[in-house]
PDB file of N, CA and C in Angstrom:
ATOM      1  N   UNK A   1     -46.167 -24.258 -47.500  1.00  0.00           N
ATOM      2  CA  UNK A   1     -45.480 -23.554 -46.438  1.00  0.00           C
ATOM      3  C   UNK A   1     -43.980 -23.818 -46.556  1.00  0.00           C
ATOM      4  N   UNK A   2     -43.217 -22.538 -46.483  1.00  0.00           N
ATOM      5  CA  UNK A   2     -41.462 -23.070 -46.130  1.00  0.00           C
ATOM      6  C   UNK A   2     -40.984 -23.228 -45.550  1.00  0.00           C
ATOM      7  N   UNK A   3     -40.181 -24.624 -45.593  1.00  0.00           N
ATOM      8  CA  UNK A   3     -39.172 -25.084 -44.358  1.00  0.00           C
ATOM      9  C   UNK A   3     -38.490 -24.228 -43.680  1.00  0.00           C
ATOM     10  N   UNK A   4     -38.934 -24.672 -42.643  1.00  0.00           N
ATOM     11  CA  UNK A   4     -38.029 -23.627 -41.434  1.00  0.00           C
ATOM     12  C   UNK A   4     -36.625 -23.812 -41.565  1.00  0.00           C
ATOM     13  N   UNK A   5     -35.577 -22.490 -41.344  1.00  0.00           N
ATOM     14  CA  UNK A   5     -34.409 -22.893 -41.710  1.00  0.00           C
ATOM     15  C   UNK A   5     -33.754 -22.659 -40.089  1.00  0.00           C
ATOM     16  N   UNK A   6     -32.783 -23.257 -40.627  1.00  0.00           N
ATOM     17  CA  UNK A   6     -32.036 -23.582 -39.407  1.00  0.00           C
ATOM     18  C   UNK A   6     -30.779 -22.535 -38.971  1.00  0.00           C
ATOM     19  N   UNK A   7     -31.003 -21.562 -37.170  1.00  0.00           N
ATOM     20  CA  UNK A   7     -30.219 -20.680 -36.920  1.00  0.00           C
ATOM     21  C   UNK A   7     -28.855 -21.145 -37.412  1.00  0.00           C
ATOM     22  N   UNK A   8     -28.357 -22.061 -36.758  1.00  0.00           N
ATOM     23  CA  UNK A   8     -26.912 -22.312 -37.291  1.00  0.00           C
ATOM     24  C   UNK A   8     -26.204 -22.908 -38.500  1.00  0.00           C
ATOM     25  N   UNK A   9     -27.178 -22.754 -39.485  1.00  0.00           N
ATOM     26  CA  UNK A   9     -27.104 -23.314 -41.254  1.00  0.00           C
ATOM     27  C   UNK A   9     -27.251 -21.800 -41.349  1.00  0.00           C
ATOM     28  N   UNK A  10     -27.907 -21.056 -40.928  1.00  0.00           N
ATOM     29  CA  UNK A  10     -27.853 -19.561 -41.497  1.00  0.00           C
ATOM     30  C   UNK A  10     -26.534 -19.235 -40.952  1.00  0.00           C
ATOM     31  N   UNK A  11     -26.168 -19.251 -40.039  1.00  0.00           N
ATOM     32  CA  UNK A  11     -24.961 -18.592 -39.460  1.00  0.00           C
ATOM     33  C   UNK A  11     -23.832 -18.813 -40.224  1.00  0.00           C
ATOM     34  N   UNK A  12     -23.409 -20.183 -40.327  1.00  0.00           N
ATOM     35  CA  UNK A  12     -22.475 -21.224 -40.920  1.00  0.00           C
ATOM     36  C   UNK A  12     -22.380 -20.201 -42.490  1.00  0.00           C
ATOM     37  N   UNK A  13     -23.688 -20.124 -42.960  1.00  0.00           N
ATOM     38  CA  UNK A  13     -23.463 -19.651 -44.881  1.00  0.00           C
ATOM     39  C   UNK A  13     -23.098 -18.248 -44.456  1.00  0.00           C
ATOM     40  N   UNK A  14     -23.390 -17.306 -43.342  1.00  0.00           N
ATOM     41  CA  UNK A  14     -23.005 -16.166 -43.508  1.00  0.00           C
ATOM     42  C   UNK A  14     -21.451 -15.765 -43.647  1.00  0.00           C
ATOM     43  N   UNK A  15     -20.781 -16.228 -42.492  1.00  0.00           N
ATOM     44  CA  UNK A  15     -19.656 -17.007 -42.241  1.00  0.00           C
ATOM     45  C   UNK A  15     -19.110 -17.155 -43.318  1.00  0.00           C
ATOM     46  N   UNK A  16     -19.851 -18.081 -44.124  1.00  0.00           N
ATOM     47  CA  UNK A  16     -18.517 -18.870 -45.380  1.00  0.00           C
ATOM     48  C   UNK A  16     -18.695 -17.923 -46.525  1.00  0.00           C
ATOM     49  N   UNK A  17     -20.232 -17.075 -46.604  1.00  0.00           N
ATOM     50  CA  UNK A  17     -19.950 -15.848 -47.673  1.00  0.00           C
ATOM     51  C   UNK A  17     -19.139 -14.615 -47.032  1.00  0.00           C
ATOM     52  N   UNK A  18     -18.950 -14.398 -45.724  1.00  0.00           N
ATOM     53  CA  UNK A  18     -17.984 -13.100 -45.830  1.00  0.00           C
ATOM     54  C   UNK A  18     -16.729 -13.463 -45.772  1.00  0.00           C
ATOM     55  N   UNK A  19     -16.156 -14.793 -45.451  1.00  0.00           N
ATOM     56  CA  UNK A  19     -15.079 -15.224 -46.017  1.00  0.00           C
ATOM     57  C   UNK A  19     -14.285 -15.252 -47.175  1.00  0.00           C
ATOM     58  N   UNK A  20     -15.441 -15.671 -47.930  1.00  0.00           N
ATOM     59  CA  UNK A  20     -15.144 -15.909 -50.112  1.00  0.00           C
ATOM     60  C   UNK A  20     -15.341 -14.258 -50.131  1.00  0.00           C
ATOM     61  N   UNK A  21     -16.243 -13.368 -49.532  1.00  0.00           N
ATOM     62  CA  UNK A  21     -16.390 -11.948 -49.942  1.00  0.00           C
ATOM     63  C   UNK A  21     -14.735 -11.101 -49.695  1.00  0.00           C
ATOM     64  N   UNK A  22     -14.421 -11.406 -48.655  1.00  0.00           N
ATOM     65  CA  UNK A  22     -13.300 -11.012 -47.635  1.00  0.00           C
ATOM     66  C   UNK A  22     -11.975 -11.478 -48.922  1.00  0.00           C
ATOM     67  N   UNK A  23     -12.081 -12.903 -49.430  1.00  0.00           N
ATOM     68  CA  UNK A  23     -10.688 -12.651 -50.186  1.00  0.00           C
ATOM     69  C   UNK A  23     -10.910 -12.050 -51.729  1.00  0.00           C
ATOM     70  N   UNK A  24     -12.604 -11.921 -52.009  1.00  0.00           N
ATOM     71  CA  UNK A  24     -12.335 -11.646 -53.644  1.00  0.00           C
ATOM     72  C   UNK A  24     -12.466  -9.818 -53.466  1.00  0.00           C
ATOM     73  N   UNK A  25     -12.555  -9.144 -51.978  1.00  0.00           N
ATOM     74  CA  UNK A  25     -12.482  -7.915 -52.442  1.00  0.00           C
ATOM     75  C   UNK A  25     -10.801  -7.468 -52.194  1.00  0.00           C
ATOM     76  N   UNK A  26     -10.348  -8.589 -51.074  1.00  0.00           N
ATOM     77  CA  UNK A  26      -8.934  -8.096 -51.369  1.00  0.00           C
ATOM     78  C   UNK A  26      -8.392  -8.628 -52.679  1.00  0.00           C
ATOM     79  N   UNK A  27      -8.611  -9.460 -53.367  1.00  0.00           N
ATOM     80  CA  UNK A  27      -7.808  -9.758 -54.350  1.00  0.00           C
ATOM     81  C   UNK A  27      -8.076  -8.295 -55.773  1.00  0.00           C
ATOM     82  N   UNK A  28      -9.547  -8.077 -55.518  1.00  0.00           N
ATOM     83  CA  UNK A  28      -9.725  -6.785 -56.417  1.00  0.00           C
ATOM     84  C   UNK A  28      -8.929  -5.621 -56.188  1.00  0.00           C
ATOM     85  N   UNK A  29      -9.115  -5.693 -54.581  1.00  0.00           N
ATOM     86  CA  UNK A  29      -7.965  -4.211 -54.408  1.00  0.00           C
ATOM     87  C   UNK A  29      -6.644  -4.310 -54.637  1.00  0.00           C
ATOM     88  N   UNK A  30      -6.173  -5.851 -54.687  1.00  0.00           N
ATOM     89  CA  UNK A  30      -4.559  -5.650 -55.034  1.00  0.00           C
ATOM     90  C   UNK A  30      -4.512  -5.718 -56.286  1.00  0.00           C
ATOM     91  N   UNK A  31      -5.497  -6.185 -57.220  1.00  0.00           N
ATOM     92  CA  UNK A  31      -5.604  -5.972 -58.991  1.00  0.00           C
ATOM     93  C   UNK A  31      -5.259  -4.055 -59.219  1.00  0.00           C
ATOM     94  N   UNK A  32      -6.671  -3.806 -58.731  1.00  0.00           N
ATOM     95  CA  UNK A  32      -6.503  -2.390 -58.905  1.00  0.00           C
ATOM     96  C   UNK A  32      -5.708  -1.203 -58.031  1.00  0.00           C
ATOM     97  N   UNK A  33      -4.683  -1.661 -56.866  1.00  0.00           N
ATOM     98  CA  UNK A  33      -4.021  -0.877 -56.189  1.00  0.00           C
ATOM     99  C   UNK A  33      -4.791   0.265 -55.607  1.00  0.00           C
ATOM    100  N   UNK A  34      -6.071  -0.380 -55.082  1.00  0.00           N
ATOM    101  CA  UNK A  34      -6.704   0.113 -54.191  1.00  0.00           C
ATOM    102  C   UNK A  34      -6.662  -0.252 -52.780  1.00  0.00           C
ATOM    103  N   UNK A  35      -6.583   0.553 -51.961  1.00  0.00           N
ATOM    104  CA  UNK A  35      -6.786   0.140 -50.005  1.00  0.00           C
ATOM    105  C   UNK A  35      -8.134  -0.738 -49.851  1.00  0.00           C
ATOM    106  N   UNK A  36      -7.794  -2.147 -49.312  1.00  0.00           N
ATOM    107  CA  UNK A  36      -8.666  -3.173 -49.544  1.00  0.00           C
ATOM    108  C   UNK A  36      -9.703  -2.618 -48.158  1.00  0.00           C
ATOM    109  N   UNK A  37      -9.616  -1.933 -47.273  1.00  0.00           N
ATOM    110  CA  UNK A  37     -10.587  -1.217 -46.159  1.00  0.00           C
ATOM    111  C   UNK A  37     -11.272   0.056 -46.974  1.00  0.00           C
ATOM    112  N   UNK A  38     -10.886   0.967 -48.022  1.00  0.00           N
ATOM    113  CA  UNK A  38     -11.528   1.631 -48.466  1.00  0.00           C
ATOM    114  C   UNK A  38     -12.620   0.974 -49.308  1.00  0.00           C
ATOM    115  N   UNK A  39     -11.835   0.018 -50.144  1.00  0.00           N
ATOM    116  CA  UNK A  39     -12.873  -0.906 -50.678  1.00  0.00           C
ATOM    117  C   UNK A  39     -14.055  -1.607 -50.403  1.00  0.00           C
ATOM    118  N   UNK A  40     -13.583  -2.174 -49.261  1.00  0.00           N
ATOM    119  CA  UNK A  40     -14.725  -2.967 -48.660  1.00  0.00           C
ATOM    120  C   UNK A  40     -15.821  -1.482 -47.856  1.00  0.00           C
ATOM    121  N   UNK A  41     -15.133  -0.684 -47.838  1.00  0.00           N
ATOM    122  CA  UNK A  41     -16.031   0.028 -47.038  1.00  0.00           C
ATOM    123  C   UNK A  41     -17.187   0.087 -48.441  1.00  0.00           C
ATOM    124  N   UNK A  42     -16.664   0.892 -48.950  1.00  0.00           N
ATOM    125  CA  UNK A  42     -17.761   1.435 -50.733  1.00  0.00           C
ATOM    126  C   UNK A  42     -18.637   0.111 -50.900  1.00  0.00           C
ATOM    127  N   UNK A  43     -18.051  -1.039 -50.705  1.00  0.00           N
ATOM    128  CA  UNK A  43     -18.955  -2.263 -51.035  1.00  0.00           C
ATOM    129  C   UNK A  43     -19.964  -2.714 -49.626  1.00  0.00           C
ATOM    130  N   UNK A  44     -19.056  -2.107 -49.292  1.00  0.00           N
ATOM    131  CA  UNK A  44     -20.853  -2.160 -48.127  1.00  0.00           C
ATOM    132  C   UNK A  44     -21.660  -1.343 -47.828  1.00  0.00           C
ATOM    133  N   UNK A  45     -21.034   0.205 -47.888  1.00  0.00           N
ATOM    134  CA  UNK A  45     -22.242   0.980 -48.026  1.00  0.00           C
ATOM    135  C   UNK A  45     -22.912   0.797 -49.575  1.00  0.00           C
ATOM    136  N   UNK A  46     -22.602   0.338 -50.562  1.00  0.00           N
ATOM    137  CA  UNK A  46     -23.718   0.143 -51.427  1.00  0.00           C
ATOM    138  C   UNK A  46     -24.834  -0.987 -51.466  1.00  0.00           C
ATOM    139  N   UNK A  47     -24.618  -1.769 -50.924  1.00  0.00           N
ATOM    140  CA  UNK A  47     -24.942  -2.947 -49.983  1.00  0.00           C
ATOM    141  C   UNK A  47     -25.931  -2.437 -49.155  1.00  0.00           C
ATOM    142  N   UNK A  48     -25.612  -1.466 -48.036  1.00  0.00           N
ATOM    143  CA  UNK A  48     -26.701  -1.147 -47.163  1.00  0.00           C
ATOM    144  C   UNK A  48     -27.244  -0.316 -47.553  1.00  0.00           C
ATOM    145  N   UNK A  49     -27.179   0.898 -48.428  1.00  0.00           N
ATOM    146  CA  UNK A  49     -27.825   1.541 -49.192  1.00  0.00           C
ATOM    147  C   UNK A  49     -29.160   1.060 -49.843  1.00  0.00           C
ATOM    148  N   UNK A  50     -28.782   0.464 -50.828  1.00  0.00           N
ATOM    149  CA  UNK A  50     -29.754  -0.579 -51.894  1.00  0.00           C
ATOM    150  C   UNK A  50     -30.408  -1.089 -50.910  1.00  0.00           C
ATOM    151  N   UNK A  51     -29.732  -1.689 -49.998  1.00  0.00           N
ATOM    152  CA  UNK A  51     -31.213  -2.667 -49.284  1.00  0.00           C
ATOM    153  C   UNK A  51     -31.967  -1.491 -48.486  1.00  0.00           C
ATOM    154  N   UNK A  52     -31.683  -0.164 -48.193  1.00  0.00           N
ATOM    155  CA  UNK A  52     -32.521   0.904 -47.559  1.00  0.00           C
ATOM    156  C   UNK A  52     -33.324   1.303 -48.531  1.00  0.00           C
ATOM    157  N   UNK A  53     -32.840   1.355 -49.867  1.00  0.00           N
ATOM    158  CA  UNK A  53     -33.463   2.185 -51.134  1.00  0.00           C
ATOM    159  C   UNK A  53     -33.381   3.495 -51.140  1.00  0.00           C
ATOM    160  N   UNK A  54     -32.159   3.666 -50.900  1.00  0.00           N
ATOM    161  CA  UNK A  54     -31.757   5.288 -50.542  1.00  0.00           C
ATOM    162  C   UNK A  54     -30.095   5.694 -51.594  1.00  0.00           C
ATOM    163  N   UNK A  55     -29.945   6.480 -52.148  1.00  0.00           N
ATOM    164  CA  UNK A  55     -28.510   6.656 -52.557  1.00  0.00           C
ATOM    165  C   UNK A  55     -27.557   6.450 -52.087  1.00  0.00           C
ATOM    166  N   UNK A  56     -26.735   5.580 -52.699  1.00  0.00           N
ATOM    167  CA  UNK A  56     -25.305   5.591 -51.504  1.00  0.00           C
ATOM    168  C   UNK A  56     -24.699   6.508 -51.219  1.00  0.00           C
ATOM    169  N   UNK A  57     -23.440   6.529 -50.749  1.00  0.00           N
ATOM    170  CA  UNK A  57     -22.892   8.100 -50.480  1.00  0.00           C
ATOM    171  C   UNK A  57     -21.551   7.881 -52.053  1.00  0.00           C
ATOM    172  N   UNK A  58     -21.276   9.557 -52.079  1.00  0.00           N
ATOM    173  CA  UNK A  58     -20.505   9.376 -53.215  1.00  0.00           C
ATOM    174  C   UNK A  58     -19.688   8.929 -53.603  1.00  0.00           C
ATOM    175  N   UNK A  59     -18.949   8.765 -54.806  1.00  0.00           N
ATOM    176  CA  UNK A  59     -17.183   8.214 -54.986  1.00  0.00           C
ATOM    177  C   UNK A  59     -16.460   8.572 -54.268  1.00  0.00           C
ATOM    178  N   UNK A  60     -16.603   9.637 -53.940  1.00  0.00           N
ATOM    179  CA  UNK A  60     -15.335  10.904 -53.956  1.00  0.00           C
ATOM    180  C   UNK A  60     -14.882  10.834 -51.916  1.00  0.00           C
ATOM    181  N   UNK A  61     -16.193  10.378 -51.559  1.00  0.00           N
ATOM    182  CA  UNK A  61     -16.146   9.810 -50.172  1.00  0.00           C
ATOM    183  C   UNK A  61     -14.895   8.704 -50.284  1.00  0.00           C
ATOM    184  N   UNK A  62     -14.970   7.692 -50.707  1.00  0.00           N
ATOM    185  CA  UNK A  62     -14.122   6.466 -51.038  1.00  0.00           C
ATOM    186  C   UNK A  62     -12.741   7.162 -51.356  1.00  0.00           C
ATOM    187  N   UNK A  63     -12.751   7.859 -52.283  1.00  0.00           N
ATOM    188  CA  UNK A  63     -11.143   7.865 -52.804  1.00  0.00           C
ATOM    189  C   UNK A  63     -10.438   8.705 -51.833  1.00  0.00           C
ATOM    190  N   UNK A  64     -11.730   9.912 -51.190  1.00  0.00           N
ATOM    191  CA  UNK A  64     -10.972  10.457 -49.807  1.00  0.00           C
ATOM    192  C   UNK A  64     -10.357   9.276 -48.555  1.00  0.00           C
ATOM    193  N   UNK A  65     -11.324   8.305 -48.077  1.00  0.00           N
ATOM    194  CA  UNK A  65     -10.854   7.168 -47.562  1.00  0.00           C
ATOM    195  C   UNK A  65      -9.386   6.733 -48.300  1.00  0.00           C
ATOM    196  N   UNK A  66      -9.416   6.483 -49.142  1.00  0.00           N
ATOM    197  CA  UNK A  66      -8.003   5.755 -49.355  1.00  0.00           C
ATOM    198  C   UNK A  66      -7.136   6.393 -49.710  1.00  0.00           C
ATOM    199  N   UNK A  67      -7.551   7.952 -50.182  1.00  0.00           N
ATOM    200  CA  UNK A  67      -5.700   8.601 -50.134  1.00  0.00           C
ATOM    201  C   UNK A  67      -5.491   8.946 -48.491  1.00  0.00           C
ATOM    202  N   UNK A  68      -6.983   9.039 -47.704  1.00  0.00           N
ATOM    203  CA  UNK A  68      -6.221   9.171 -45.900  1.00  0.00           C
ATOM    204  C   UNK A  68      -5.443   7.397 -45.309  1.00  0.00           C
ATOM    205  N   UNK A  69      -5.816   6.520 -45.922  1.00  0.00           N
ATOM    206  CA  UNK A  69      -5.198   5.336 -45.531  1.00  0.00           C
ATOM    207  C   UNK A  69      -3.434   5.516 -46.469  1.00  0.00           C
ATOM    208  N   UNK A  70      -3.165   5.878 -47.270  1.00  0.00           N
ATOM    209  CA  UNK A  70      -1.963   6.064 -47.930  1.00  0.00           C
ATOM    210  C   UNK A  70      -1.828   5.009 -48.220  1.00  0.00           C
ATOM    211  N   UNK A  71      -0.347   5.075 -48.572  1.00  0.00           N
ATOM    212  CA  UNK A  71       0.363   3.512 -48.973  1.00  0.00           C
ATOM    213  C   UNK A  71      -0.038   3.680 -50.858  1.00  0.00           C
ATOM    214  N   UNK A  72      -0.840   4.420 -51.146  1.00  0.00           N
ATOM    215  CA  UNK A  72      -1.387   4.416 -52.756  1.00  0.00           C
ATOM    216  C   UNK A  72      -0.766   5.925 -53.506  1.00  0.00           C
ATOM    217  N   UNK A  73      -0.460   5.479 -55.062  1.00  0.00           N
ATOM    218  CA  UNK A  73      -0.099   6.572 -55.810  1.00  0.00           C
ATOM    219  C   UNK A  73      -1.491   7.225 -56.059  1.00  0.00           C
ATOM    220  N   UNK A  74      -1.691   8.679 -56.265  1.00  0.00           N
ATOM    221  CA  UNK A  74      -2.464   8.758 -57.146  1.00  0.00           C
ATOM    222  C   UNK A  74      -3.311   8.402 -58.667  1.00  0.00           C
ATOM    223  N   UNK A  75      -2.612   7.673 -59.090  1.00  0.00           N
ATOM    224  CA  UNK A  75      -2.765   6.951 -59.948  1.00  0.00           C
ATOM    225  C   UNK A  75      -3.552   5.655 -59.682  1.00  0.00           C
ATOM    226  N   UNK A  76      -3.065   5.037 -58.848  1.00  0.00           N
ATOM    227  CA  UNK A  76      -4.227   4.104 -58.270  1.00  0.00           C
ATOM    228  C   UNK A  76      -5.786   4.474 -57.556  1.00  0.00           C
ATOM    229  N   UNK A  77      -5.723   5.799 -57.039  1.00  0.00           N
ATOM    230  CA  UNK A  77      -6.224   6.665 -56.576  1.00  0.00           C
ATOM    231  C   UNK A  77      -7.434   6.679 -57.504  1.00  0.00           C
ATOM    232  N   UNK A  78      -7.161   7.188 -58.750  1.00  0.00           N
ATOM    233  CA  UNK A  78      -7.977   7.491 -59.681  1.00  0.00           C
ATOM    234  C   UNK A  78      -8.791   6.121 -60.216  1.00  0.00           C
ATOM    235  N   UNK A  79      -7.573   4.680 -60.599  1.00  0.00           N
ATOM    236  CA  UNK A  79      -8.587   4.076 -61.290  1.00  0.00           C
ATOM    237  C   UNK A  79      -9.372   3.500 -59.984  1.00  0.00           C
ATOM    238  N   UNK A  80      -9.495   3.881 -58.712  1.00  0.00           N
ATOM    239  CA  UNK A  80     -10.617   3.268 -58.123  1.00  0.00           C
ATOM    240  C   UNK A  80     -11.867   4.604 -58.405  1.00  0.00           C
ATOM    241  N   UNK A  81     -11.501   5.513 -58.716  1.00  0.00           N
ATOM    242  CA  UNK A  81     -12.572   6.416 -58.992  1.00  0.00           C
ATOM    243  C   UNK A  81     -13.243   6.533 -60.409  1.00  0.00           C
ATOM    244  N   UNK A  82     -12.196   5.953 -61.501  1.00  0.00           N
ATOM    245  CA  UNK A  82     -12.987   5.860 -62.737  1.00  0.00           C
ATOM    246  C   UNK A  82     -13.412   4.322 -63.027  1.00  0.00           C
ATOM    247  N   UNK A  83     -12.957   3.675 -61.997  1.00  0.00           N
ATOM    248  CA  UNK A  83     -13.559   2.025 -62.261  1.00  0.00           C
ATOM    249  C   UNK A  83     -15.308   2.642 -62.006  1.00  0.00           C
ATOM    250  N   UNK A  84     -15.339   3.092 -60.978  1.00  0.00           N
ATOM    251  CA  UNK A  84     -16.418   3.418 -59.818  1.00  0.00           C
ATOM    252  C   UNK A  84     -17.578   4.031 -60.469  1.00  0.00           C
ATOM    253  N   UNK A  85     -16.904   5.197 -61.599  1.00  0.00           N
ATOM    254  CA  UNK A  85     -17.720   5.570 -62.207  1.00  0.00           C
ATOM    255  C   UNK A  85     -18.456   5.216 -63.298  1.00  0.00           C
ATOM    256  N   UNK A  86     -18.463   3.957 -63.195  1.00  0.00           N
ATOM    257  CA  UNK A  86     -18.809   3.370 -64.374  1.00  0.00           C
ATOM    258  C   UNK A  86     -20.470   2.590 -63.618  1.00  0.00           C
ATOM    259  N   UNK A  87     -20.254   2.314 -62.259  1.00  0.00           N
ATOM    260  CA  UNK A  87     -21.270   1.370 -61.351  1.00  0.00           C
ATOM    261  C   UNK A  87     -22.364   2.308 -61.468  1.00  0.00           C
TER     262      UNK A  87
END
């Protein structure tokens, strides 16, 4: 039988993984001069996707997100869409 785990040892690791998650997707979006909220969005709907077992929604959703957030060239624009297309 498995040890019962403990509410606030679960809480605590969730916590300290969306923390470490929180700086390695901003550090990706400032690698690739992507909007670190468009980013994280795409990484969580593929996230909740997969765990539904359903398709995520498309690229093209995402890169609309981050040319409406601005602040990005098109050029950055793109390599979050041809990084993307590679997943």
């Amino acid at each position: 039988m498995s040890k019962p785990i403990d509410e606030d040892v679960m809480r605590q690791a969730c916590t300290t993984a969306l923390l470490t998650f929180s700086g390695v997707v901003e550090g990706t979006a400032h690698t690739y001069g992507v909007p670190v909220e468009a980013l994280r969005a795409m990484f969580a709907d593929m996230i909740l996707y997969q765990r539904a077992g359903v398709a995520p929604m498309p690229v093209h959703v995402f890169v609309t997100m981050a040319l409406e957030l601005g602040g990005n060239d098109g050029l950055s624009t793109w390599k979050l869409a041809e990084g993307l297309s590679r997943v």
